[in-house]
Protein backbone atom coordinates (compact mmCIF):
# COMPACT_ATOMS: atom_id res chain seq x y z
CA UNK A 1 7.66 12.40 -24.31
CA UNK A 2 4.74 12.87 -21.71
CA UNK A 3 5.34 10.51 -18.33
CA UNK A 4 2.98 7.76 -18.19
CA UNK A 5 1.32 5.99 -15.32
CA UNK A 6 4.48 3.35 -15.93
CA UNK A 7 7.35 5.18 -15.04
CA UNK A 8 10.65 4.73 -16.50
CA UNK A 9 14.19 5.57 -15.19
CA UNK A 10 17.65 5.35 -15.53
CA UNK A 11 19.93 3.35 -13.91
CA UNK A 12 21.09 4.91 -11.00
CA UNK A 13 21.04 4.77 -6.84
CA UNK A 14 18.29 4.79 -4.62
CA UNK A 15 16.85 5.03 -1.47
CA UNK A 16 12.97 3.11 -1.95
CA UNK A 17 10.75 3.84 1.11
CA UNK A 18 8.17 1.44 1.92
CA UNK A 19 4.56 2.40 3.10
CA UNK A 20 4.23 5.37 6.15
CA UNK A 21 0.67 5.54 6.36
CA UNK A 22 0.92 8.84 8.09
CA UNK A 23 3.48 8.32 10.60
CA UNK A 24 5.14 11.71 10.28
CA UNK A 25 7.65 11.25 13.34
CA UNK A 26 9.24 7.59 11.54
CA UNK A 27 9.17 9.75 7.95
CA UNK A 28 11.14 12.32 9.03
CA UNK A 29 13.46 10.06 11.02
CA UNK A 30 14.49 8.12 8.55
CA UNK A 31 14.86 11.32 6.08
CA UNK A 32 17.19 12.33 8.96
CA UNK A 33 18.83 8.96 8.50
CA UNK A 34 19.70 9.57 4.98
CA UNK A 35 20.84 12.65 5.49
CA UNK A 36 23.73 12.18 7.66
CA UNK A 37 25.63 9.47 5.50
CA UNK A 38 27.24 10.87 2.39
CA UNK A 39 26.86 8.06 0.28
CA UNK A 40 22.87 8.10 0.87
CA UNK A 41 22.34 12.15 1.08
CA UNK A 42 21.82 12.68 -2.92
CA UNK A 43 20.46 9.86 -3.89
CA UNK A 44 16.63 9.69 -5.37
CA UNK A 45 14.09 8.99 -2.79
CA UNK A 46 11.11 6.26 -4.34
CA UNK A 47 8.39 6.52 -1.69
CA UNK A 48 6.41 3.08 -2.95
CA UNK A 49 2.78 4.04 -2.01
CA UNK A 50 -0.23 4.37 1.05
CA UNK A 51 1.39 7.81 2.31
CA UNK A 52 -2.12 8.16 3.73
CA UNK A 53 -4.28 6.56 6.30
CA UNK A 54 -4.57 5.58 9.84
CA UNK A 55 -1.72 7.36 11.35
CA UNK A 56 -1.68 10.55 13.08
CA UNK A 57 -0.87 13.06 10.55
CA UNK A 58 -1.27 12.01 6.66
CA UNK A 59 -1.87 15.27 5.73
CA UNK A 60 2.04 16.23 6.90
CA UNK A 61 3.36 13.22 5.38
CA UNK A 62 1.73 14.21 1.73
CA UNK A 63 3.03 17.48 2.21
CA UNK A 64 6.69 16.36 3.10
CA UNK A 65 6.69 13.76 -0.23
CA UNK A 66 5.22 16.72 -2.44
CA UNK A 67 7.77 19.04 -1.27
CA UNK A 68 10.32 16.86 -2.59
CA UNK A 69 8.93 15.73 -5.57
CA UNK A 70 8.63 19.25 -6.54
CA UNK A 71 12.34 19.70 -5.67
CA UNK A 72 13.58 16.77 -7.93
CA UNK A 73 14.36 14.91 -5.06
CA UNK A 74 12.10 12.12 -4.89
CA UNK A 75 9.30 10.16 -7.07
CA UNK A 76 6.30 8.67 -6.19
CA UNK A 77 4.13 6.00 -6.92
CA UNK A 78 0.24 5.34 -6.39
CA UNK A 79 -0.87 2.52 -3.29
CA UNK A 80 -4.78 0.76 -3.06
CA UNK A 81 -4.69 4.15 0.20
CA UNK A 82 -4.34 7.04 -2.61
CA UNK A 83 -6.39 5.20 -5.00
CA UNK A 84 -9.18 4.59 -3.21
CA UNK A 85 -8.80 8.79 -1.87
CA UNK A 86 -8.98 9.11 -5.77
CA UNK A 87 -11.85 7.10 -6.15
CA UNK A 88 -14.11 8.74 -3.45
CA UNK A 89 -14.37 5.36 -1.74
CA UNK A 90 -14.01 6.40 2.12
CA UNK A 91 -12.78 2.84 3.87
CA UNK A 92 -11.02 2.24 7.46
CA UNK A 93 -8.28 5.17 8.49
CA UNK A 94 -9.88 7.39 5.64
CA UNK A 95 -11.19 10.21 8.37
CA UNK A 96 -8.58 12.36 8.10
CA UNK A 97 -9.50 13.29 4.39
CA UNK A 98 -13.58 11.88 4.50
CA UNK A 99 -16.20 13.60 6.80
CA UNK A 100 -18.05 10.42 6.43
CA UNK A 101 -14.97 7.95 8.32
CA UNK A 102 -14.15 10.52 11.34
CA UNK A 103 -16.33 9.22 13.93
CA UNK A 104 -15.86 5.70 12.49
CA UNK A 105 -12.61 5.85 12.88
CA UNK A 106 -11.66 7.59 16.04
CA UNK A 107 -11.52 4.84 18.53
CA UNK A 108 -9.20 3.19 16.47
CA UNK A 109 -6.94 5.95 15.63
CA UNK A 110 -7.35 9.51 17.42
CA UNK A 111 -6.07 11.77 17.78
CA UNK A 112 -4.98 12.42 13.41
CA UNK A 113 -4.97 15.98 12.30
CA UNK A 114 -7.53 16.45 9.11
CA UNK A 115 -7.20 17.69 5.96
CA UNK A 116 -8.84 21.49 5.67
CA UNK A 117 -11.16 22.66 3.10
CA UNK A 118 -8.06 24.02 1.11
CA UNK A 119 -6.10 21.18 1.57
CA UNK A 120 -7.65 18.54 -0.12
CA UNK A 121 -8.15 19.65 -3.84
CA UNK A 122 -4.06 19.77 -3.27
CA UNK A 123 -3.50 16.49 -2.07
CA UNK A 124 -5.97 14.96 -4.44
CA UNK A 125 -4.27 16.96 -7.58
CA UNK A 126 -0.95 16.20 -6.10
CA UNK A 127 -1.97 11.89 -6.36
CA UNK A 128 -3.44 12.51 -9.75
CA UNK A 129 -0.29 13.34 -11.15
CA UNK A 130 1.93 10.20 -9.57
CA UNK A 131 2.11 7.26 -11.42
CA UNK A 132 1.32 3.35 -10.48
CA UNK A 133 4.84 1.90 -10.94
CA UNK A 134 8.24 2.59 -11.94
CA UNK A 135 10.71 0.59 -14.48
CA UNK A 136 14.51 1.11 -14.08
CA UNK A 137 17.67 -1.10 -15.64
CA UNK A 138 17.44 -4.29 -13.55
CA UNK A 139 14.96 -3.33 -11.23
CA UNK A 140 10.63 -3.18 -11.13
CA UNK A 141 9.11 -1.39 -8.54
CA UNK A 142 5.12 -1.34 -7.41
CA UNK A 143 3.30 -1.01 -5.27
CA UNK A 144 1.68 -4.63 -4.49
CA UNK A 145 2.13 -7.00 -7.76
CA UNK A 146 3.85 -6.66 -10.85
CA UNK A 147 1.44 -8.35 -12.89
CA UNK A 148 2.70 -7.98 -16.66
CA UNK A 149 -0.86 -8.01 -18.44
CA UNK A 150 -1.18 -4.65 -15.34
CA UNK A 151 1.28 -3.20 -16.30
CA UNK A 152 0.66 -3.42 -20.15
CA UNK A 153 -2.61 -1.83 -19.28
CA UNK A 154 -1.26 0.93 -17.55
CA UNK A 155 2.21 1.40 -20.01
CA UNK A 156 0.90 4.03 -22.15
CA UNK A 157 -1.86 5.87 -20.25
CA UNK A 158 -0.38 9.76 -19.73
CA UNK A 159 0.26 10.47 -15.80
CA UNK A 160 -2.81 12.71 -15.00
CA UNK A 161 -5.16 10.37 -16.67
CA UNK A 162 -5.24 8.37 -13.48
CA UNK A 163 -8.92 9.87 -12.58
CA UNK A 164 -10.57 8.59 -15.83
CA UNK A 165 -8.81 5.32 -15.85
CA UNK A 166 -10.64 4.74 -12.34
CA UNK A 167 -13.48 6.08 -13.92
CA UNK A 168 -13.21 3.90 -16.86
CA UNK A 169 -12.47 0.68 -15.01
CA UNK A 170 -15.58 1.19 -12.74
CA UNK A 171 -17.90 1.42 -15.44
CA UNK A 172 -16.40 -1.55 -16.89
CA UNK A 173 -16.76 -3.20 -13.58
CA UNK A 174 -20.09 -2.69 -13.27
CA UNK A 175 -21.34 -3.62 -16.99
CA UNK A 176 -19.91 -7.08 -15.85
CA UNK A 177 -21.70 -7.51 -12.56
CA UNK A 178 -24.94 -6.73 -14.57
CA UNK A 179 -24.98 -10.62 -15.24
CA UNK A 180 -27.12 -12.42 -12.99
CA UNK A 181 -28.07 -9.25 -11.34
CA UNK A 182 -24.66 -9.19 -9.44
CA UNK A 183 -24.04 -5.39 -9.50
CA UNK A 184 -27.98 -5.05 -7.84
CA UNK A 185 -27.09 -7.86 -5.59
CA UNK A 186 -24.11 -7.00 -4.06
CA UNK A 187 -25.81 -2.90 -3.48
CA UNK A 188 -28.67 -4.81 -1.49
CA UNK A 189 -25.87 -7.02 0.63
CA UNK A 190 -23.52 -4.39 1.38
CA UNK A 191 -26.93 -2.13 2.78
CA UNK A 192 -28.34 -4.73 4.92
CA UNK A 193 -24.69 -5.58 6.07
CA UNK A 194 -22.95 -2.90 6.37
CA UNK A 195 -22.78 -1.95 9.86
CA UNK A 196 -22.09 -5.49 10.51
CA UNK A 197 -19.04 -5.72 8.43
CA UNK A 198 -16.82 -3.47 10.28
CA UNK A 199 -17.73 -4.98 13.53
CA UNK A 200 -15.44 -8.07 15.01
CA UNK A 201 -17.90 -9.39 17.44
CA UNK A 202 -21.46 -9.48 14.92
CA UNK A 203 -19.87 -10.92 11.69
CA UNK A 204 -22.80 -11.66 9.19
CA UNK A 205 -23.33 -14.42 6.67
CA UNK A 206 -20.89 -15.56 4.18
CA UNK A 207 -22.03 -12.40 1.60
CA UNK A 208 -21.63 -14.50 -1.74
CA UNK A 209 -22.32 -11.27 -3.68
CA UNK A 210 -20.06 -9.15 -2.16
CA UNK A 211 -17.12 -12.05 -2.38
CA UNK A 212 -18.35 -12.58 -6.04
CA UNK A 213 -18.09 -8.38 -6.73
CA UNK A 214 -14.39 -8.15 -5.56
CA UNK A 215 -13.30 -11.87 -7.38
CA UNK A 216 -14.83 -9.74 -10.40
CA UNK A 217 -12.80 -7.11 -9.67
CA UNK A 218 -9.54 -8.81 -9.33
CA UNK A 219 -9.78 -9.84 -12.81
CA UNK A 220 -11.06 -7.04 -14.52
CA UNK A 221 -9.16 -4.07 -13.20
CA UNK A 222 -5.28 -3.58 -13.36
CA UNK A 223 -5.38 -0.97 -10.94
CA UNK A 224 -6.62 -3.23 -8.36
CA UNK A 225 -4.18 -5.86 -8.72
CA UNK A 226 -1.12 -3.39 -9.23
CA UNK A 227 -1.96 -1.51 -5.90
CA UNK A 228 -3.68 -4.17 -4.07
CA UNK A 229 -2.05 -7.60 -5.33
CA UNK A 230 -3.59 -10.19 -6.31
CA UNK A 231 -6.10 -11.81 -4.44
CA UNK A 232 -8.35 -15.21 -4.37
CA UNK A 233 -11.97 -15.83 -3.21
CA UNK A 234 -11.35 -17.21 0.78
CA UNK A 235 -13.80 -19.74 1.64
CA UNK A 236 -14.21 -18.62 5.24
CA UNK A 237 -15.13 -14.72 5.90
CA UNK A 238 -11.98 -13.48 7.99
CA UNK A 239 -11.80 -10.08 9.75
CA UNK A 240 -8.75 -7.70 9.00
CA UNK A 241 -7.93 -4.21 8.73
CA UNK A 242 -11.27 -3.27 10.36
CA UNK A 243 -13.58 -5.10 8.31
CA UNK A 244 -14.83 -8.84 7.48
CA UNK A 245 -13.13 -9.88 4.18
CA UNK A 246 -14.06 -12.06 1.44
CA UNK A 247 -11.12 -12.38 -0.70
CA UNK A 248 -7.55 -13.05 0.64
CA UNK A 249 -3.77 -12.00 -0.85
CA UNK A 250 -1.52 -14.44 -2.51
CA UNK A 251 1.96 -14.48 -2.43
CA UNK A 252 1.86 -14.13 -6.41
CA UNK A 253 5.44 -13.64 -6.36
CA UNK A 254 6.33 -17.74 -6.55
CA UNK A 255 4.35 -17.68 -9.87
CA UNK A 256 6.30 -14.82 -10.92
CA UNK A 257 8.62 -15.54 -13.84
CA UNK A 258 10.41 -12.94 -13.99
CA UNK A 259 13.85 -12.99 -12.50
CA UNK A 260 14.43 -9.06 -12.49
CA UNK A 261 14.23 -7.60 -8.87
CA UNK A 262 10.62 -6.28 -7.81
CA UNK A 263 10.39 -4.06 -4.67
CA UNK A 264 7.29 -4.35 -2.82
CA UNK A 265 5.72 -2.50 -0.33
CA UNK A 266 1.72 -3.15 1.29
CA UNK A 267 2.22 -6.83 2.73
CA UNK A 268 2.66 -5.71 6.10
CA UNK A 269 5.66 -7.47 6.92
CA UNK A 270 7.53 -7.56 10.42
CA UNK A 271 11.15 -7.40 11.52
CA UNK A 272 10.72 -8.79 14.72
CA UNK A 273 8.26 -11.40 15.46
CA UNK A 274 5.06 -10.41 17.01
CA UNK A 275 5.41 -12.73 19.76
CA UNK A 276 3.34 -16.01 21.43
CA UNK A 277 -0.33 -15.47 21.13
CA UNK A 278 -0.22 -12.34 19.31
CA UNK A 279 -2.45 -12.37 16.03
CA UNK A 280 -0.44 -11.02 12.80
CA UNK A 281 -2.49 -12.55 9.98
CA UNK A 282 -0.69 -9.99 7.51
CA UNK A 283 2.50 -11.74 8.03
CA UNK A 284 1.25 -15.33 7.24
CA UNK A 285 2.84 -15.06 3.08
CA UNK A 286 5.96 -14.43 4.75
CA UNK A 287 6.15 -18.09 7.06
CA UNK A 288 9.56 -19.26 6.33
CA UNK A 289 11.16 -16.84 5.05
CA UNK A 290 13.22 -14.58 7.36
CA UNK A 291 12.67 -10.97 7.84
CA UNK A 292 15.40 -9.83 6.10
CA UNK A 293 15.28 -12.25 3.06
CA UNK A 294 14.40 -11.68 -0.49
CA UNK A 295 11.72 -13.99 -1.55
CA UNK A 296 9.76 -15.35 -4.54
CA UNK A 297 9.79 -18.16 -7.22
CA UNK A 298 13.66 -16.48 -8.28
CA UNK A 299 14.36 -14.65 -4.90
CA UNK A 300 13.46 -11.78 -6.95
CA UNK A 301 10.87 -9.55 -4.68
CA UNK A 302 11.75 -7.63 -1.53
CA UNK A 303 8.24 -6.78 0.56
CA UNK A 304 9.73 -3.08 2.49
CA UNK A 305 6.62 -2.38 3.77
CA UNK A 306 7.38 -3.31 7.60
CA UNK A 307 4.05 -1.88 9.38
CA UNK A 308 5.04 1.33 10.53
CA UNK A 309 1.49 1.99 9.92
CA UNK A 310 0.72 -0.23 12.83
CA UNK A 311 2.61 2.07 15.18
CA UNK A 312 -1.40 3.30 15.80
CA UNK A 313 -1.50 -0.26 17.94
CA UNK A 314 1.49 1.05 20.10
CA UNK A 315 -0.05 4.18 20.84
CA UNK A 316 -3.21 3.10 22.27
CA UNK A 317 -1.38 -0.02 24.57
CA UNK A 318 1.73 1.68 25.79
CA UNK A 319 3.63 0.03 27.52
CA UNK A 320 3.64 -3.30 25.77
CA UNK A 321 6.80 -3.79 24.38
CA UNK A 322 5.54 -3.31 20.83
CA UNK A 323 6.83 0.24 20.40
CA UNK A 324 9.73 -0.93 18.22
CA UNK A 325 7.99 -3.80 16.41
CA UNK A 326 6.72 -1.31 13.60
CA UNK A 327 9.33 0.46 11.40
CA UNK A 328 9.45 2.43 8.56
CA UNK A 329 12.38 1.14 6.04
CA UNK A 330 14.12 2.16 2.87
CA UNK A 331 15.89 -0.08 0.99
CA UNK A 332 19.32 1.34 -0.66
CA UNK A 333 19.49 0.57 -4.58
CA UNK A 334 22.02 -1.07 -5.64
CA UNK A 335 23.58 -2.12 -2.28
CA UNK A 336 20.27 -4.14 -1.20
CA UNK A 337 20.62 -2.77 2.44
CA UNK A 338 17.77 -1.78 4.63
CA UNK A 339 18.33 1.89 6.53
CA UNK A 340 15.35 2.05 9.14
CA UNK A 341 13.58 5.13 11.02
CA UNK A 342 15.90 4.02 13.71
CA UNK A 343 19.06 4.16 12.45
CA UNK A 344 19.81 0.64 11.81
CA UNK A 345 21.54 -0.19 8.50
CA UNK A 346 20.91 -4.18 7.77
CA UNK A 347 22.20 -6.51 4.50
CA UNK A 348 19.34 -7.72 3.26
CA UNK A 349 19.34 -12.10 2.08
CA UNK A 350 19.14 -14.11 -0.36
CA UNK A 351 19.17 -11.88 -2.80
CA UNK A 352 19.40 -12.44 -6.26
CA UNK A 353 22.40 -12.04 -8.63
């Protein structure tokens, strides 16, 4: 049987990575980490999505993960990073891959190598063939939310179809937003405010077309809400991840009924805590529940995604104390321990039976 974009797999150990967002130096670290203890050497490596974007050298990172897919080593699943790479839809931290984001992106996080000329038909066939989430005995992994309608969607569609399901879902998209003019109205918002969007200081107006386009979105496509969770219309414009926002994640893991174990990564969550007067608006879904702790309507999802793709912040404030705040994590299957780029082996909470 042809693999399909929903993977399945037996029952066996592993070592899930969370998001690494081109942080070479805290990928290979915690490789190293796995390789020196004999009961995590073997097992299969899950790398959970977003190899790509911001940090310093995606184009290593893809490369590393390839190589040991190809050897049997490890699988792979899709993040909202390699879909929107698939997509042709350049956003923040993109530069390495898109001419268009270099500049753009430099102050925020230069010095990243780029992807050559030769390079990126590989990467992009490479992410074509991975699929969007994986189903084992007693265990769901994705990247951002298992949604069961999603993954329905998604169940049967070969692995190398990914590029005409985007396709497919876009056109779909924008038949819809032909209604009241919505597709044409949203163009002429995001050209008169587009500068303005990616800048902090010179927010614009509450774009109701634009906030309209992406509720739209979130309903229609399952790729969205598999890779980038499931979202609601924010009544207040906020500004994260280099850009004003219109729609907001929901922790749609307490309306989850499902009581099998779902790993998680994209939620940018933090070990430690970011400290008095220090803005972390990622970690808000996360208030009360420790950093360690499963969470969820049954304790049943684990975010590992603990913002080693952050590490950009370090880099241009040295000195700050925040060098360590980042990390890149695995979690070991079945144990439900934590192994980090550091070293550090931690139980995780709260988990469920």
């Amino acid at each position: 049987m042809n693999p399909t974009l929903l993977h399945t797999l037996d029952a066996q150990p592993l070592a899930v990575i969370g998001d690494i967002h081109g942080e070479i130096q805290a990928l290979d670290a915690l490789l190293n980490q796995l390789e020196r203890h004999p009961e995590t050497q073997d097992r299969l490596m899950v790398f959970i999505g977003d190899l790509c974007d911001r940090g310093p050298d995606s184009v290593s990172v893809i490369h590393r993960v390839r190589e040991l897919v190809e050897q049997g080593r490890a699988l792979a699943i899709l993040g909202n990073h390699e879909i929107n790479l698939l997509a042709n839809d350049a956003k923040d931290g993109s530069g390495w891959f898109f001419d268009s984001r270099e500049a753009s992106d430099a102050p925020f996080y230069a010095p990243f190598a780029r992807a050559s000329a030769r390079e990126r038909p590989e990467i992009r066939d490479f992410m074509c063939n991975l699929p969007l989430a994986i189903r084992m005995p007693g265990l769901r992994i994705v990247h951002a939310a298992w949604d069961p309608a999603c993954i329905q969607a998604i169940a049967d569609v070969p692995c190398g179809n990914i590029l005409e399901l985007i396709r497919d879902q876009q056109l779909n998209l924008v038949q819809a937003a032909h209604t009241d003019d919505l597709y044409a109205r949203h163009v002429a918002e995001l050209e008169r405010w587009g500068k303005q969007l990616e800048d902090p200081n010179d927010p614009p107006p509450y774009l109701d077309a634009v906030a309209d386009f992406e509720a739209l979105e979130q309903r229609l496509n399952p790729i969205k809400r598999l890779t980038s969770g499931i979202e609601a219309r924010s009544p207040q414009p906020f500004f994260s991840g280099n850009r004003w926002r219109y729609s907001d994640r929901t922790a749609w893991w307490n309306e989850d009924d499902d009581p099998t174990p779902v790993l998680i990564g994209h939620y940018w969550r933090l070990f430690e805590s970011p400290g008095q007067g220090t803005a972390w608006r990622y970690g808000r879904l996360f208030d009360g529940v420790a950093p360690t702790a499963w969470h969820g309507r049954h304790r049943q999802a684990f975010c590992i995604d603990y913002s080693v793709g952050a590490r950009w912040r370090a880099r241009k404030s040295p000195g700050t104390g925040s060098e360590n705040r980042y990390r890149l994590a695995a979690m070991l299957w079945p144990e439900r321990d934590l192994l980090f780029d550091d070293g550090a082996r931690v139980s995780t909470t709260d988990a469920p039976a």
